[in-house]
PDB file of N, CA and C in Angstrom:
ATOM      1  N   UNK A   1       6.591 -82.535 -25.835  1.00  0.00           N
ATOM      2  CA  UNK A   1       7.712 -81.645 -26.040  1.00  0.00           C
ATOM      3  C   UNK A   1       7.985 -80.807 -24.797  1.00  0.00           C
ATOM      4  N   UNK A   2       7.283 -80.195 -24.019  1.00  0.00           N
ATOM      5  CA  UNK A   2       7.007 -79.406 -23.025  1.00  0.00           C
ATOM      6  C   UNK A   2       7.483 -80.344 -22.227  1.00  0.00           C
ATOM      7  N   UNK A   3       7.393 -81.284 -21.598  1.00  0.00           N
ATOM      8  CA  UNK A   3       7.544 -82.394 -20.890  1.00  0.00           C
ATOM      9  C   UNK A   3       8.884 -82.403 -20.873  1.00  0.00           C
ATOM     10  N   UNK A   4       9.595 -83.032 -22.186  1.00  0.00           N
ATOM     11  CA  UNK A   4      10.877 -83.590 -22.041  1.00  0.00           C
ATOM     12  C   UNK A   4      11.702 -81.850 -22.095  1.00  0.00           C
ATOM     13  N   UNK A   5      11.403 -80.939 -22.008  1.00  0.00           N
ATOM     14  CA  UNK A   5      11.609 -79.742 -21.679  1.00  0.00           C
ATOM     15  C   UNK A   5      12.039 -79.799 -19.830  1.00  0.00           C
ATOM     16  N   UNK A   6      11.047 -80.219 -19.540  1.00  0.00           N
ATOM     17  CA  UNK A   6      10.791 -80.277 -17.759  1.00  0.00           C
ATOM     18  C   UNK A   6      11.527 -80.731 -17.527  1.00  0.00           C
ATOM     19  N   UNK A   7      12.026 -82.804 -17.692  1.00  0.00           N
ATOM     20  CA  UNK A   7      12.687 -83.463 -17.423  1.00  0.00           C
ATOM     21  C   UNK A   7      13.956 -82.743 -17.480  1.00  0.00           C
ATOM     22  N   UNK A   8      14.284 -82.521 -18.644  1.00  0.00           N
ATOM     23  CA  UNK A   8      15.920 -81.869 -18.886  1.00  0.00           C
ATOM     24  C   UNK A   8      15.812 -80.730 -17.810  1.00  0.00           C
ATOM     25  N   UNK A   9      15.390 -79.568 -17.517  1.00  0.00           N
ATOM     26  CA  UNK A   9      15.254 -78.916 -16.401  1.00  0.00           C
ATOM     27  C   UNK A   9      15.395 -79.317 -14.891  1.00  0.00           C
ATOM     28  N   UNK A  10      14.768 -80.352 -14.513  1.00  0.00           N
ATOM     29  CA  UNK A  10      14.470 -81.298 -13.557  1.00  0.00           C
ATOM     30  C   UNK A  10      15.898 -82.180 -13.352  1.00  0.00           C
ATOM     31  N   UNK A  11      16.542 -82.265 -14.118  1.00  0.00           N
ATOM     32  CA  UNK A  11      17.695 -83.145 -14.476  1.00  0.00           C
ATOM     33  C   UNK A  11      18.949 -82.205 -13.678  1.00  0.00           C
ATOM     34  N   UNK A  12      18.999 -80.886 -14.658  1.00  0.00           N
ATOM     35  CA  UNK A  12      19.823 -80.533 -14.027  1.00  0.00           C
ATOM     36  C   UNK A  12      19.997 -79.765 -13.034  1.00  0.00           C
ATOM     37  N   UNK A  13      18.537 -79.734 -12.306  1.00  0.00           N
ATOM     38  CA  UNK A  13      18.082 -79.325 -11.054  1.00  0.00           C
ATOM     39  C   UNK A  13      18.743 -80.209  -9.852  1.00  0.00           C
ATOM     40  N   UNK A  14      18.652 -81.441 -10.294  1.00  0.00           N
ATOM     41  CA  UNK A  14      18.634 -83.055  -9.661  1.00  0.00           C
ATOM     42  C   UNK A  14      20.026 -82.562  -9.382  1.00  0.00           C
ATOM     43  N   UNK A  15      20.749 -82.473 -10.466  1.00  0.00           N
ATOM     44  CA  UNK A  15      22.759 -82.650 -10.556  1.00  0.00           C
ATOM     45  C   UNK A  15      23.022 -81.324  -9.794  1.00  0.00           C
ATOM     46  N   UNK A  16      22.570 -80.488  -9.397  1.00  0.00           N
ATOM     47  CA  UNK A  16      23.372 -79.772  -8.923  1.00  0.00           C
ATOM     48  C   UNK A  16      22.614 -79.567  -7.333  1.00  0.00           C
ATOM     49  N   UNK A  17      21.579 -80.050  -6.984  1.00  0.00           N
ATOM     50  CA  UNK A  17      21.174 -80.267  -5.839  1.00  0.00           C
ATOM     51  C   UNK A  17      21.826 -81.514  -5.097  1.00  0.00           C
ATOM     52  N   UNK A  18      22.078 -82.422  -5.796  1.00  0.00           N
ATOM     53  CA  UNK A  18      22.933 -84.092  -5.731  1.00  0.00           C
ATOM     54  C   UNK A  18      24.882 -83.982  -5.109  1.00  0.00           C
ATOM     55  N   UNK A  19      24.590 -82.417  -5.795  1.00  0.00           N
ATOM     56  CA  UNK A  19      26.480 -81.583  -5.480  1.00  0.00           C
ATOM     57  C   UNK A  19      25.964 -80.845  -3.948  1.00  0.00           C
ATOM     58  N   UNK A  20      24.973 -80.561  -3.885  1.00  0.00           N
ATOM     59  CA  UNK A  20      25.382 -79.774  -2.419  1.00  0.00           C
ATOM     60  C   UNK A  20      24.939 -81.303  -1.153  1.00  0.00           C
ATOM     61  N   UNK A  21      24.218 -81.702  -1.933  1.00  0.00           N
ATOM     62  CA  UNK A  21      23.829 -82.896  -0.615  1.00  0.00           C
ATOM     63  C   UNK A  21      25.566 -83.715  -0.410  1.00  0.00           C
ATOM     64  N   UNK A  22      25.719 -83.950  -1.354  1.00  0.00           N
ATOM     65  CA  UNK A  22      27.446 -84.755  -1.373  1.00  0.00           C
ATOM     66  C   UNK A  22      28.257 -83.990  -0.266  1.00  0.00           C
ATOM     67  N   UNK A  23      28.226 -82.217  -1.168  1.00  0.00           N
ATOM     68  CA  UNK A  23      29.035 -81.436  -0.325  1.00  0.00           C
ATOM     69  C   UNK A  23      28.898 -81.793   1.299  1.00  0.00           C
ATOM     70  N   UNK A  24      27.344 -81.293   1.564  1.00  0.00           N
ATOM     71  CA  UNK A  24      26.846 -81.424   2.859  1.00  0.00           C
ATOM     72  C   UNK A  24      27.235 -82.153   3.643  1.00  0.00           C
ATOM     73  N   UNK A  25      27.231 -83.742   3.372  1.00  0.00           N
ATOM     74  CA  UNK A  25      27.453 -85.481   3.706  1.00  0.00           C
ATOM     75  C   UNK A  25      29.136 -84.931   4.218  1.00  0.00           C
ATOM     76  N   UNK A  26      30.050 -84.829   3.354  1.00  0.00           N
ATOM     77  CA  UNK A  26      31.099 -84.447   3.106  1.00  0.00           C
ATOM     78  C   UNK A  26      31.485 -83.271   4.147  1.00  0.00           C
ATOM     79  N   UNK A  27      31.372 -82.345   4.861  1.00  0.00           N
ATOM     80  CA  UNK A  27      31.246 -81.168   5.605  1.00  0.00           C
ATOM     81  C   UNK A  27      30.605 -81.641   6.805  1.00  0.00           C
ATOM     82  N   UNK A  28      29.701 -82.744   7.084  1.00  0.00           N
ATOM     83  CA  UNK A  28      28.824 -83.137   8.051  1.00  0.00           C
ATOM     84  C   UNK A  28      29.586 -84.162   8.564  1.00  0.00           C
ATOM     85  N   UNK A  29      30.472 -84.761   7.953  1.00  0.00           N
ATOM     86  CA  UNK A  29      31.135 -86.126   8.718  1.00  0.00           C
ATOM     87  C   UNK A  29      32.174 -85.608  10.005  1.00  0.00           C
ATOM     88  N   UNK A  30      32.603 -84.552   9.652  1.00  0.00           N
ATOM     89  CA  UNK A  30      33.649 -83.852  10.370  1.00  0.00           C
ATOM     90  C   UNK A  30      34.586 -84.721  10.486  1.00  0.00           C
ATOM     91  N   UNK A  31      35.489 -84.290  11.634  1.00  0.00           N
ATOM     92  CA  UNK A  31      37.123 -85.020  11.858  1.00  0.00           C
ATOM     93  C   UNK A  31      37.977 -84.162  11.063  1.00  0.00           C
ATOM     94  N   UNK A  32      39.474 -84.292  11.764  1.00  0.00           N
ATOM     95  CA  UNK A  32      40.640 -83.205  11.345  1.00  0.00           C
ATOM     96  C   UNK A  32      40.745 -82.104  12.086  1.00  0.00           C
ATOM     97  N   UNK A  33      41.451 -81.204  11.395  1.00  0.00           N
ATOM     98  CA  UNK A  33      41.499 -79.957  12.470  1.00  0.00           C
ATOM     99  C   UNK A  33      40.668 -78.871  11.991  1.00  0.00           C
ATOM    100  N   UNK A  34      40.157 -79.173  11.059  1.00  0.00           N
ATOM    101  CA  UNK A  34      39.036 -77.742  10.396  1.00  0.00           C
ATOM    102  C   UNK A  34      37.919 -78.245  11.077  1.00  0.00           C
ATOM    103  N   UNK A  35      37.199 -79.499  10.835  1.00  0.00           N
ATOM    104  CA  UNK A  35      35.990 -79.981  11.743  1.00  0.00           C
ATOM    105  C   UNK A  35      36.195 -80.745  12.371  1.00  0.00           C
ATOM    106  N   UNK A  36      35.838 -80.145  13.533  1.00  0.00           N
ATOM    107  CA  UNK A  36      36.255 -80.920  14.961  1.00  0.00           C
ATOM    108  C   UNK A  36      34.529 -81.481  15.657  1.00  0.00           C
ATOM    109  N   UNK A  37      33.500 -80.441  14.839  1.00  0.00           N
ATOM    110  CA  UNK A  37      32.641 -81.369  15.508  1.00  0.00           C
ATOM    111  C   UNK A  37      31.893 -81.901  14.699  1.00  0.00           C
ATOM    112  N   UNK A  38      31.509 -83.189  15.195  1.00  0.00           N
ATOM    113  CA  UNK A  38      30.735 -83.667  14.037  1.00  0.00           C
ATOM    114  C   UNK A  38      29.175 -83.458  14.242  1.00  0.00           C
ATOM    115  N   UNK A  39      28.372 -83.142  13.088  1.00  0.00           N
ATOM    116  CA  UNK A  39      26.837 -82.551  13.007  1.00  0.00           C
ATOM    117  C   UNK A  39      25.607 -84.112  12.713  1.00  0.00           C
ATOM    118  N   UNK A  40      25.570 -84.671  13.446  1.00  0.00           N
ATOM    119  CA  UNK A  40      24.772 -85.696  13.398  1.00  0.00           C
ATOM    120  C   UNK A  40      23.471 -85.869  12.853  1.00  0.00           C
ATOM    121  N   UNK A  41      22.773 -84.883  13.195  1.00  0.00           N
ATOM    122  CA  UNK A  41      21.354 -84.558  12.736  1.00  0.00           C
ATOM    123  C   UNK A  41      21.610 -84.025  11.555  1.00  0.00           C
ATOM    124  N   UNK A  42      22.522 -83.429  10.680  1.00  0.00           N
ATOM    125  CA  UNK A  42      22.399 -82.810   9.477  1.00  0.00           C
ATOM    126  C   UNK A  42      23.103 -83.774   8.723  1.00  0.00           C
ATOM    127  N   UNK A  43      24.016 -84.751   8.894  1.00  0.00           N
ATOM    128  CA  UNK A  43      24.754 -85.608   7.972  1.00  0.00           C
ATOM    129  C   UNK A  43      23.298 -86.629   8.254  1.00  0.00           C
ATOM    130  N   UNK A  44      22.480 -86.619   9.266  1.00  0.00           N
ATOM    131  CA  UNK A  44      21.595 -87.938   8.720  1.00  0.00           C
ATOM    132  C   UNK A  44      20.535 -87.397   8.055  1.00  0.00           C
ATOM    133  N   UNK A  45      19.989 -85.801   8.039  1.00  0.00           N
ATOM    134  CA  UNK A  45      18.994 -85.715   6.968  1.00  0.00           C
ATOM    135  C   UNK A  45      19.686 -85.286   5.428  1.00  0.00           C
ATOM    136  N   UNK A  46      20.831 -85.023   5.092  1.00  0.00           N
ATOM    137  CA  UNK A  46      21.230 -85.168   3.828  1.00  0.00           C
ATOM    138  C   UNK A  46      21.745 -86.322   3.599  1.00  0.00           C
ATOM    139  N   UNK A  47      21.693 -87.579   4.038  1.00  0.00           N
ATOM    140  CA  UNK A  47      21.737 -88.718   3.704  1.00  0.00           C
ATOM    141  C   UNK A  47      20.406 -89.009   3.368  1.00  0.00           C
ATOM    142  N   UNK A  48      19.284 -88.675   4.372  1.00  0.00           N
ATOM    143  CA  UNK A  48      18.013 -89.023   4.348  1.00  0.00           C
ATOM    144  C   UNK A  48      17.411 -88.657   2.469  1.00  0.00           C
ATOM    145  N   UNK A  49      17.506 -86.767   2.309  1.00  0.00           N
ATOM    146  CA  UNK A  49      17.336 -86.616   1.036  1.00  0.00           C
ATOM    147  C   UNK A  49      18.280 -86.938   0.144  1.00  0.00           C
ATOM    148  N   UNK A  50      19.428 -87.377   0.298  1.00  0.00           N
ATOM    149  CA  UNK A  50      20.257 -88.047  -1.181  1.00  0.00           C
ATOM    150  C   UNK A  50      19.775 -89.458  -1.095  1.00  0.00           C
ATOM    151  N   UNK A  51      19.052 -90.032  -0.484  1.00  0.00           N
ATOM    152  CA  UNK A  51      18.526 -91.065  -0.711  1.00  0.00           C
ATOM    153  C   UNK A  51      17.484 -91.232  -1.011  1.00  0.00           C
ATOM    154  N   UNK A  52      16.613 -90.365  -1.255  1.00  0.00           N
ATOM    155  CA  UNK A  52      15.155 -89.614  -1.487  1.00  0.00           C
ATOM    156  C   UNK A  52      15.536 -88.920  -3.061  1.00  0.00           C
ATOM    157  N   UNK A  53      16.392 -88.771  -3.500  1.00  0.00           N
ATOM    158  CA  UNK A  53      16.657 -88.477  -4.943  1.00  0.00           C
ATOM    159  C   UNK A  53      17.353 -89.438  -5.778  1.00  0.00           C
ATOM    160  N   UNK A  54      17.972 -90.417  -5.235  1.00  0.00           N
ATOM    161  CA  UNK A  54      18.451 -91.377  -5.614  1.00  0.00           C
ATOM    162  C   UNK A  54      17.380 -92.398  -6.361  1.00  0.00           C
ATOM    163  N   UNK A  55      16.312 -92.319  -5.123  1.00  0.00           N
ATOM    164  CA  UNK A  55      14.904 -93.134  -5.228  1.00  0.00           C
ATOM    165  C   UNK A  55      14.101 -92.477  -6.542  1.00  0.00           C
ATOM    166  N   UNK A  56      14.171 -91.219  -6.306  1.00  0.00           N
ATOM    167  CA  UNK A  56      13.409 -90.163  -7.049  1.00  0.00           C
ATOM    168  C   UNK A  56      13.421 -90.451  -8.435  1.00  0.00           C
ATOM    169  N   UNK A  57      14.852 -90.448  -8.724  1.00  0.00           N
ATOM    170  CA  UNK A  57      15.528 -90.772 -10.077  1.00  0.00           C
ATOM    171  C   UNK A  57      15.895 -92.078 -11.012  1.00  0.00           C
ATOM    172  N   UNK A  58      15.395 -93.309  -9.644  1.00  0.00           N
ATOM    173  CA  UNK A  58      15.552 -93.995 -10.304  1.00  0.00           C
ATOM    174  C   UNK A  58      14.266 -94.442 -10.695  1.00  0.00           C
ATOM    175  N   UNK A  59      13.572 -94.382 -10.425  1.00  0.00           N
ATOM    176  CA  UNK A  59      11.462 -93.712 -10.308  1.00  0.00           C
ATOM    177  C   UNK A  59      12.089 -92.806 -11.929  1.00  0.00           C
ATOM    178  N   UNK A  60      11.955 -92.249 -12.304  1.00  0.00           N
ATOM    179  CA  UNK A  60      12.320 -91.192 -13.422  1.00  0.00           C
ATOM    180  C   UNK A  60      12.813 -92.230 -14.412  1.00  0.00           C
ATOM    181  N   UNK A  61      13.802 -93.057 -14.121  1.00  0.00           N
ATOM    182  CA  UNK A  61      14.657 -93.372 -15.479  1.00  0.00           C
ATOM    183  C   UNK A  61      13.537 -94.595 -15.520  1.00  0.00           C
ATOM    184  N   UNK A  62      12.855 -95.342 -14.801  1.00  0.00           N
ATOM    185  CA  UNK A  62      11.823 -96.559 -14.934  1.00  0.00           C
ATOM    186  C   UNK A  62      10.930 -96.112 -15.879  1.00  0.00           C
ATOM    187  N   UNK A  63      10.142 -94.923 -15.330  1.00  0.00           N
ATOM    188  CA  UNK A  63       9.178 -94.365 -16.136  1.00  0.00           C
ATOM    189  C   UNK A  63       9.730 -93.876 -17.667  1.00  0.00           C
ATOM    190  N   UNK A  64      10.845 -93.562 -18.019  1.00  0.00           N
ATOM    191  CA  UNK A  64      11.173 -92.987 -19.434  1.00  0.00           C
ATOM    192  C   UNK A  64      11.898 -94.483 -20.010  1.00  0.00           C
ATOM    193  N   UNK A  65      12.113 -95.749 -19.694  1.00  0.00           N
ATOM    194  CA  UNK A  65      12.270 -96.433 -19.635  1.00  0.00           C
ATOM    195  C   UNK A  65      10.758 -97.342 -20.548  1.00  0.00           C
ATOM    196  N   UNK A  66       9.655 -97.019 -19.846  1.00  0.00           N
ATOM    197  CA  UNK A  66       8.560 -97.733 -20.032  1.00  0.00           C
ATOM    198  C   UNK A  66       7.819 -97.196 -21.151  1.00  0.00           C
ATOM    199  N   UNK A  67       8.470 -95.591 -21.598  1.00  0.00           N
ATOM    200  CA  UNK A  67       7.837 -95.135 -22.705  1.00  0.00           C
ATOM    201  C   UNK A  67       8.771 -95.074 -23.832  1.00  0.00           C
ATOM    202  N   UNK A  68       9.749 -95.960 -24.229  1.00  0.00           N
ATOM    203  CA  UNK A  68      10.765 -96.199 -24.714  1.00  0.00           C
ATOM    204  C   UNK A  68      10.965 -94.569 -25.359  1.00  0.00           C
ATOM    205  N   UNK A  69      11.954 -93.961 -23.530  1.00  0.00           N
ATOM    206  CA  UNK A  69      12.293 -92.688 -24.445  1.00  0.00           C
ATOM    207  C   UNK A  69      13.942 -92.455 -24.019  1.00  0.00           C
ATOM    208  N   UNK A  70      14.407 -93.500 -24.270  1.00  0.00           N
ATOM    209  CA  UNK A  70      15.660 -93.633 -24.040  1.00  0.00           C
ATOM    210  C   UNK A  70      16.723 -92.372 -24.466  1.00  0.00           C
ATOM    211  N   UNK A  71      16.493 -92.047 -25.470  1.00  0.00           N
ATOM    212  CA  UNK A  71      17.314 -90.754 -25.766  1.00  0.00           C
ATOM    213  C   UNK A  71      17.030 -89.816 -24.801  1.00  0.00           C
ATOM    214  N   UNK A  72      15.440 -89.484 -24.652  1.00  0.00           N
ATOM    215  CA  UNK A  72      15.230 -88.382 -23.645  1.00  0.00           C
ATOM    216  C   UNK A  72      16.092 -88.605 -22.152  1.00  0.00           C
ATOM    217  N   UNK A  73      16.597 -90.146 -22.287  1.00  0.00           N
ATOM    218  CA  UNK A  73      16.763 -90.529 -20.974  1.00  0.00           C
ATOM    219  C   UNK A  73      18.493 -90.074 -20.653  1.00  0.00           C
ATOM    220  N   UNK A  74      19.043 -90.158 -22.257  1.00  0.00           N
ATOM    221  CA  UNK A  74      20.386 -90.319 -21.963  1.00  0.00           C
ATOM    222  C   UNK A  74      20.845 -88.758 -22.055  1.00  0.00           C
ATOM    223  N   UNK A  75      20.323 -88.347 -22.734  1.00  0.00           N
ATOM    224  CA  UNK A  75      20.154 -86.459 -22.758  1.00  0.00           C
ATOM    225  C   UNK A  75      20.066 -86.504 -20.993  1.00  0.00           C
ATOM    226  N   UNK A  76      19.017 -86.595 -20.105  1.00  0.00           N
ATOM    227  CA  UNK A  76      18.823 -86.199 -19.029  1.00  0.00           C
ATOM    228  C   UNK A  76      19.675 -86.507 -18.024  1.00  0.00           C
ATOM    229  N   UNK A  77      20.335 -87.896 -18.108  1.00  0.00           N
ATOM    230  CA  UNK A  77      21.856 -88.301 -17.212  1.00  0.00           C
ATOM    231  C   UNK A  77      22.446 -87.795 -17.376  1.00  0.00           C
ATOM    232  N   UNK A  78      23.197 -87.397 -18.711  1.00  0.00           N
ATOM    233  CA  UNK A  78      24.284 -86.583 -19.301  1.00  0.00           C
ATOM    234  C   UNK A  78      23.959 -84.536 -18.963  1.00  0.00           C
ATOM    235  N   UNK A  79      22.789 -84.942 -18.768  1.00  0.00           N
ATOM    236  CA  UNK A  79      22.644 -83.487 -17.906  1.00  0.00           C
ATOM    237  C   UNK A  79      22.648 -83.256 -16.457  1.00  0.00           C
ATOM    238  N   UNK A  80      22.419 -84.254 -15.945  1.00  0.00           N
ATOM    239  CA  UNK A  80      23.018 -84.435 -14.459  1.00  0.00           C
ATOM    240  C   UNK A  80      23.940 -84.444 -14.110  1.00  0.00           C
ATOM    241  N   UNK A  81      25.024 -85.459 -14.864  1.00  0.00           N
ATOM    242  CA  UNK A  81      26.058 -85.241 -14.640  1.00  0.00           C
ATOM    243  C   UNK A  81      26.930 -84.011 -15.106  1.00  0.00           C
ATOM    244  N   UNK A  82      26.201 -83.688 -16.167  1.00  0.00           N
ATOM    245  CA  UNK A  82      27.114 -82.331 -16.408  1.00  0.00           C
ATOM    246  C   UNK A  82      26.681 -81.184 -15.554  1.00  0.00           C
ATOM    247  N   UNK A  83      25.726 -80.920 -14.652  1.00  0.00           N
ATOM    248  CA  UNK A  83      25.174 -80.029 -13.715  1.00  0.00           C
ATOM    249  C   UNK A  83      26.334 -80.649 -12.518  1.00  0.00           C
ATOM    250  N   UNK A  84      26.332 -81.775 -12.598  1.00  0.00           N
ATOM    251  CA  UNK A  84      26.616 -82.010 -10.788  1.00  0.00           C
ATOM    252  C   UNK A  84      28.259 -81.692 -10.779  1.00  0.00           C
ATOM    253  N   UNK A  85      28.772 -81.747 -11.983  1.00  0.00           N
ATOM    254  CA  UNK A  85      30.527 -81.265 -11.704  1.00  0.00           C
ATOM    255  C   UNK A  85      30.513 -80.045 -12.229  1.00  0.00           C
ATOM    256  N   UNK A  86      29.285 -79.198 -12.744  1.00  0.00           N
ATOM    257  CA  UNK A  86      29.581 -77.633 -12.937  1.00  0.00           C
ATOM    258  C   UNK A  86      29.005 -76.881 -11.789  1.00  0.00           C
ATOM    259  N   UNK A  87      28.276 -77.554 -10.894  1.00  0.00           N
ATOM    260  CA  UNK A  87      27.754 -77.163  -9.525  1.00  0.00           C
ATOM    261  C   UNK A  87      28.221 -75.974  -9.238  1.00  0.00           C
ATOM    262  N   UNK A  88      29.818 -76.567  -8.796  1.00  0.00           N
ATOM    263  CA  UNK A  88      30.557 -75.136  -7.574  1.00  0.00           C
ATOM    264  C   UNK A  88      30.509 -73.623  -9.015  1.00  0.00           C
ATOM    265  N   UNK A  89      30.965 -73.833 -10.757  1.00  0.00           N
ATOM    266  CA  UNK A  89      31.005 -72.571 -11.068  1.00  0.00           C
ATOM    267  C   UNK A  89      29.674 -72.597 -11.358  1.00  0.00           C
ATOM    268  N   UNK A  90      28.471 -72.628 -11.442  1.00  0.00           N
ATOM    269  CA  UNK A  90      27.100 -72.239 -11.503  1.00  0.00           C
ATOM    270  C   UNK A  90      26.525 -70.789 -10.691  1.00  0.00           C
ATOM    271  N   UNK A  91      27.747 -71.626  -9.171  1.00  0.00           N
ATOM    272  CA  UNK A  91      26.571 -70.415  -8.139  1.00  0.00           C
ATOM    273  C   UNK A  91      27.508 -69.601  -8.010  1.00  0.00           C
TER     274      UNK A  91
END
């Protein structure tokens, strides 16, 4: 119980950390007239960790997967995704 407590926590930790790495990627590519320079070293380590949570998570859904806890599983997507588009009013 405590556990699938965590996960759901962890979940929507995931979704709204998953919104600033996007943001980041997104802000880091530059080009146009607002960003003119582009940040190389920071668009390749938030690629580096959105690909490091990508991994993370899909590591996560294997394991709840293997303990047939599929509900816990679909609760925890559906909390990601609902973290990762409530991101910007959160903070």
């Amino acid at each position: 119980m405590i556990m699938s407590f965590f996960f759901i926590a962890l979940s929507a930790a995931l979704g709204v950390g998953m919104w600033f790495l996007v943001i980041g990627i997104v802000f880091s590519i530059g080009g146009g007239d607002i960003f003119t320079v582009t940040h190389y070293d920071s668009l390749f380590f938030y690629i580096i960790v959105f690909l490091l949570c990508i991994v993370s998570y899909l590591w996560f859904i294997k394991h709840l997967f293997e303990k047939n806890l599929e509900l816990l599983l679909l609760i925890c997507v559906g909390t990601t995704i609902l973290f990762f588009f409530l991101a910007p009013w959160i903070i």
